[in-house]
N, C-alpha and C. Protein backbone atom coordinates (compact mmCIF):
# COMPACT_ATOMS: atom_id res chain seq x y z
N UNK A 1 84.37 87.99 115.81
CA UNK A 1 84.20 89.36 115.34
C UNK A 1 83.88 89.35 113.86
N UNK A 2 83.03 90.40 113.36
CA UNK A 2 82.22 90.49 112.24
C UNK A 2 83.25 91.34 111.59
N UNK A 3 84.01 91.45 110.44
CA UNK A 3 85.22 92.44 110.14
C UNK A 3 83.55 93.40 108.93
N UNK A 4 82.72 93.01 108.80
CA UNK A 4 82.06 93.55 107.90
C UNK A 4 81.10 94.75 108.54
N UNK A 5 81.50 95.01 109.46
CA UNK A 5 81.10 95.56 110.51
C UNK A 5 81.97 96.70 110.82
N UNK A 6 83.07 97.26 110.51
CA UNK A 6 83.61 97.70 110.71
C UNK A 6 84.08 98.33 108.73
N UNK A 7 83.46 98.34 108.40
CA UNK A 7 83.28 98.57 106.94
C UNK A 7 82.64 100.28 106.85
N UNK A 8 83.46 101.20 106.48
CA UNK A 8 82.93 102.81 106.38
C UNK A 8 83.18 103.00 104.78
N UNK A 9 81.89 103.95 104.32
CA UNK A 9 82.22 104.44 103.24
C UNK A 9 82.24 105.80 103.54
N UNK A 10 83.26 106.67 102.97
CA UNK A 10 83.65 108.30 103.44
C UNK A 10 83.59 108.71 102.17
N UNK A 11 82.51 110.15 102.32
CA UNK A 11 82.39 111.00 100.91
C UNK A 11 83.56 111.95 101.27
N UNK A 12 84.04 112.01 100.29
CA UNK A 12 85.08 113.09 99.92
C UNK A 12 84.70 114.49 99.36
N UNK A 13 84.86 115.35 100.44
CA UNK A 13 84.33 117.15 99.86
C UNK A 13 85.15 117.37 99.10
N UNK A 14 84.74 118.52 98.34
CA UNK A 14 85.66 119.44 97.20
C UNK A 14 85.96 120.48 98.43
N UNK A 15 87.51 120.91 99.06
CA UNK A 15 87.80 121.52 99.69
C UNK A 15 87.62 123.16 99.50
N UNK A 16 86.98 123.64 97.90
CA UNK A 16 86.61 124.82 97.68
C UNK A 16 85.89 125.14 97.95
N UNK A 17 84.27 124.22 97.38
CA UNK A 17 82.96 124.73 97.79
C UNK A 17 82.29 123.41 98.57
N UNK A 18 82.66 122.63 99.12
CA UNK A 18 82.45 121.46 100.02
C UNK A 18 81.45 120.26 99.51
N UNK A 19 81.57 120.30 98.22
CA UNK A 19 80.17 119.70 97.26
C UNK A 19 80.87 118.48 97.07
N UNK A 20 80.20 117.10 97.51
CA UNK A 20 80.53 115.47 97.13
C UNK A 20 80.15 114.93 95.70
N UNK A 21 79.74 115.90 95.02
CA UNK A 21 79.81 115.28 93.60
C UNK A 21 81.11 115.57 92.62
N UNK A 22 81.51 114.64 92.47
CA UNK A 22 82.18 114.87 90.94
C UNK A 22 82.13 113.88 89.99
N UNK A 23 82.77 114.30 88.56
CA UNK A 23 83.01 113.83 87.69
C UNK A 23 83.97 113.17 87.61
N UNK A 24 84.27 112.01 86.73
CA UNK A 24 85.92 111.34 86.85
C UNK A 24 85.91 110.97 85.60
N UNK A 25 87.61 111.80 84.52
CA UNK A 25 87.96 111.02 83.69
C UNK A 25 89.11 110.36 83.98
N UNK A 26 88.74 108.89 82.94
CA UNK A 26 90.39 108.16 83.05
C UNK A 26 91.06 108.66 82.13
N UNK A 27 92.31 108.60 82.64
CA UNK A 27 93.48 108.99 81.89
C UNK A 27 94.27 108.33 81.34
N UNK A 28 95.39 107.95 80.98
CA UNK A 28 96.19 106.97 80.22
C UNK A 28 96.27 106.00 80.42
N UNK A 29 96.48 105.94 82.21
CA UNK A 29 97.09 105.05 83.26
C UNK A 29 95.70 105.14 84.05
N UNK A 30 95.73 103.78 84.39
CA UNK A 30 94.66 103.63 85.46
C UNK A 30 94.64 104.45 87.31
N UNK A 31 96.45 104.86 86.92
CA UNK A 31 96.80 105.70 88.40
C UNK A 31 96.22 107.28 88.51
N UNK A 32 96.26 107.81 86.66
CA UNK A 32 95.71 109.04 86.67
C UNK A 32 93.99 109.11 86.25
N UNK A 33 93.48 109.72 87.69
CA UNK A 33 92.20 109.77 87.60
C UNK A 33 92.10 111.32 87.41
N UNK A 34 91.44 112.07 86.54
CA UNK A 34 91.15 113.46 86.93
C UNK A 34 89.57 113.66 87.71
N UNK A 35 89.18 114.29 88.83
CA UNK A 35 88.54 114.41 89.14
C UNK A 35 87.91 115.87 89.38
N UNK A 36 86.72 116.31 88.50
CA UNK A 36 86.07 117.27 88.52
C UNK A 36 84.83 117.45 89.78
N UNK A 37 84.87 119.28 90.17
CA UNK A 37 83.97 119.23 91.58
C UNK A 37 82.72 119.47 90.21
N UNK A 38 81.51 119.10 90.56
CA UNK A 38 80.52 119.30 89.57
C UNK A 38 79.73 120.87 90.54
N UNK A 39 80.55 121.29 91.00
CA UNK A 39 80.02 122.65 91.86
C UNK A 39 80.91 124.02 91.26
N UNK A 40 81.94 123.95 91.66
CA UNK A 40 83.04 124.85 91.10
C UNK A 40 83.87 124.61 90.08
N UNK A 41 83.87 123.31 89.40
CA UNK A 41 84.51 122.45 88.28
C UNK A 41 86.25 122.79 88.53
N UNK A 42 86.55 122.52 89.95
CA UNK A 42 87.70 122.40 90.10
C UNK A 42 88.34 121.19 90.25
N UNK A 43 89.44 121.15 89.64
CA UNK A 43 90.14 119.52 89.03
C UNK A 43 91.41 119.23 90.00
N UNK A 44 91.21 117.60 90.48
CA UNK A 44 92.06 117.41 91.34
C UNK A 44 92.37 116.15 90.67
N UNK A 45 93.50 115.52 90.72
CA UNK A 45 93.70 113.97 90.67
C UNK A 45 92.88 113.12 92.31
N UNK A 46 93.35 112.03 91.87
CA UNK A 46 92.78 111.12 93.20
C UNK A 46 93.31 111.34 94.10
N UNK A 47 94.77 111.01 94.02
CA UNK A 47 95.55 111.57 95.22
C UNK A 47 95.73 113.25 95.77
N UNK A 48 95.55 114.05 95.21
CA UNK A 48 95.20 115.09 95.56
C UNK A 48 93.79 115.81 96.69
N UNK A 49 92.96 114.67 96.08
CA UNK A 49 90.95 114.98 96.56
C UNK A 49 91.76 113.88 97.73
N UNK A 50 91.94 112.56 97.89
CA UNK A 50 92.61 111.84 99.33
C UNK A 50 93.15 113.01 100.37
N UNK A 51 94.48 113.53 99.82
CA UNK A 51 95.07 114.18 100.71
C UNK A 51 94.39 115.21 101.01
N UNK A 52 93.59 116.10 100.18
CA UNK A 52 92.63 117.42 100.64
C UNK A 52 91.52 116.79 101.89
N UNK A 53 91.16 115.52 101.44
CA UNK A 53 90.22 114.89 102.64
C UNK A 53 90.86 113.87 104.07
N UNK A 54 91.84 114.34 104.43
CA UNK A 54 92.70 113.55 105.27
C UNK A 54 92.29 113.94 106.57
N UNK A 55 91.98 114.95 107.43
CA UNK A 55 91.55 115.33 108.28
C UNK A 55 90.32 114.35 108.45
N UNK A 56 89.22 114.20 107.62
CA UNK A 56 88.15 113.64 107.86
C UNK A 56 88.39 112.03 107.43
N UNK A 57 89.11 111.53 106.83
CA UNK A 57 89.84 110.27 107.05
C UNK A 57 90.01 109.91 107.79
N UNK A 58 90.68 110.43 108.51
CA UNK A 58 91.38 110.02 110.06
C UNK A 58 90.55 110.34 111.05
N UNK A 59 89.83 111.44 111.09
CA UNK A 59 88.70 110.78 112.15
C UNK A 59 87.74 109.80 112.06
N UNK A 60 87.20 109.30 110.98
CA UNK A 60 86.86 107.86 110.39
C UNK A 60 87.90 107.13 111.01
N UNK A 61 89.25 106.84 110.69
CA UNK A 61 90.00 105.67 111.20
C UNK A 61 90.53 105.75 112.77
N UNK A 62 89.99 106.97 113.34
CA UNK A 62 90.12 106.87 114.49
C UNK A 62 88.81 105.90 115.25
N UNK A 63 87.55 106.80 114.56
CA UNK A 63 86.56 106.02 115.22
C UNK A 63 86.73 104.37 115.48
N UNK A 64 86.83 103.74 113.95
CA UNK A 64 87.01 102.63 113.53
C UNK A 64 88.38 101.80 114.56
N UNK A 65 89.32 102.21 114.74
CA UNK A 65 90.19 102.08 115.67
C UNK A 65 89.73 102.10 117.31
N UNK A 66 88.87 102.91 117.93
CA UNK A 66 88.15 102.62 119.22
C UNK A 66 87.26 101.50 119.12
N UNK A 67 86.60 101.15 117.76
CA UNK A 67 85.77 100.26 118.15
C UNK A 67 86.22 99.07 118.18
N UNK A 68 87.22 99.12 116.93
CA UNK A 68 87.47 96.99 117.39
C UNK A 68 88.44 97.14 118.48
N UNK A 69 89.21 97.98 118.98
CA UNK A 69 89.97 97.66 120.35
C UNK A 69 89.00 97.51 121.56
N UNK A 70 87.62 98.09 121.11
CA UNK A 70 86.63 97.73 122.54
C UNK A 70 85.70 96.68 122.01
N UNK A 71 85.67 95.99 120.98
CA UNK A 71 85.18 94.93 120.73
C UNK A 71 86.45 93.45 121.08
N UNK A 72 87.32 93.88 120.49
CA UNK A 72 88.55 92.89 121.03
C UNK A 72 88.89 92.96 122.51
N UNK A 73 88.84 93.83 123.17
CA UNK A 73 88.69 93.44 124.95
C UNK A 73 87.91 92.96 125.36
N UNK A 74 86.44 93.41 124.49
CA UNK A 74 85.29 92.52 124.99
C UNK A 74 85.54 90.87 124.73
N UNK A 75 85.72 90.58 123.68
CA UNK A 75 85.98 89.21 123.01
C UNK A 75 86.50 88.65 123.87
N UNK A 76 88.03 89.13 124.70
CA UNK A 76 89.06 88.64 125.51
C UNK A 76 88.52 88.56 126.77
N UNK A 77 87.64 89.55 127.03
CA UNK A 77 86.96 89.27 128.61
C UNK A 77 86.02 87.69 128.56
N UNK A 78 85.23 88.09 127.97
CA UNK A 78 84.24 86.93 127.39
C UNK A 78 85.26 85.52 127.67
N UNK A 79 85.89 85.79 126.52
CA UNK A 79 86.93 84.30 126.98
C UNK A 79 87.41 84.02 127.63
N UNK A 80 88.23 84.85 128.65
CA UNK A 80 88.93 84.53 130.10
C UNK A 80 88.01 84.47 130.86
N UNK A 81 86.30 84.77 130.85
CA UNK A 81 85.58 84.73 131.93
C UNK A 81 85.25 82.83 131.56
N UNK A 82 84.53 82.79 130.11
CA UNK A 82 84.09 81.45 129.92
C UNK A 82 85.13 80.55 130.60
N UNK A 83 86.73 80.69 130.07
CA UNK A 83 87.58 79.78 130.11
C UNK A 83 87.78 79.69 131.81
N UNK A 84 87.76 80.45 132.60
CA UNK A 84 87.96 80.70 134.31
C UNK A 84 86.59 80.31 135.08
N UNK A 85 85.91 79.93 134.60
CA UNK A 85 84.11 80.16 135.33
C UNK A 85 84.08 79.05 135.88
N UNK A 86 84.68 77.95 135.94
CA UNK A 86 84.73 76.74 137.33
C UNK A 86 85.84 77.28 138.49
N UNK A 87 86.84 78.07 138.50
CA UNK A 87 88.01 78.26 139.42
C UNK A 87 87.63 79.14 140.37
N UNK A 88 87.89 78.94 141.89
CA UNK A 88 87.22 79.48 142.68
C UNK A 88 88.70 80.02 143.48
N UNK A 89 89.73 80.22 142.46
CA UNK A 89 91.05 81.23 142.74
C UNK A 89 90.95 82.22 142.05
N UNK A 90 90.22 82.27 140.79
CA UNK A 90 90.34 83.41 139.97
C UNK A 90 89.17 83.98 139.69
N UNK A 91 89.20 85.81 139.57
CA UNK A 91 88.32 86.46 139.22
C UNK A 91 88.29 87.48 138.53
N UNK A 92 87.06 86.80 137.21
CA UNK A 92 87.22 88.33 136.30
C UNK A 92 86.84 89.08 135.93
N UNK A 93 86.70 90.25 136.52
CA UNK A 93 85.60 91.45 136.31
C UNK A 93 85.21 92.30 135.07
């Protein structure tokens, strides 16, 4: 399995006017980011614009979650078929 493959980049809306641009200043600490919407110039920290975009996060990590569990069964079929393919007791569909 290719893990690079399973690699998403997710734009984050401004939950006011739904616009993916902003501005970012640093702040003291590398933890405080302020982040400006360049639409409505409404200011969120990082963790704030994360949690406003969590709904659409998680359907990203849902998707991402169906696929390697149906790439990892595939993998496992593949191998119990290769590893079983002389035995004429076992069969694997």
């Amino acid at each position: 399995m290719n893990p690079e493959k399973y690699n998403r980049s997710i734009s984050l809306l401004c939950p006011t006017c739904g616009c993916s641009d902003f501005s970012c200043e640093e702040g003291c600490d590398d933890t405080i980011q302020v982040m400006t919407c360049a639409s409505c110039d409404r200011e969120f920290n990082k963790d704030e614009l994360i949690q406003e975009n969590s709904e659409n996060i998680d359907e990203h990590l849902s998707e991402i979650k169906e696929e390697v569990l149906k790439d990892v069964q595939d993998e496992l079929r593949k191998s119990l078929k290769k590893t079983f393919s002389g035995s004429k007791n076992i069969r694997i569909k």
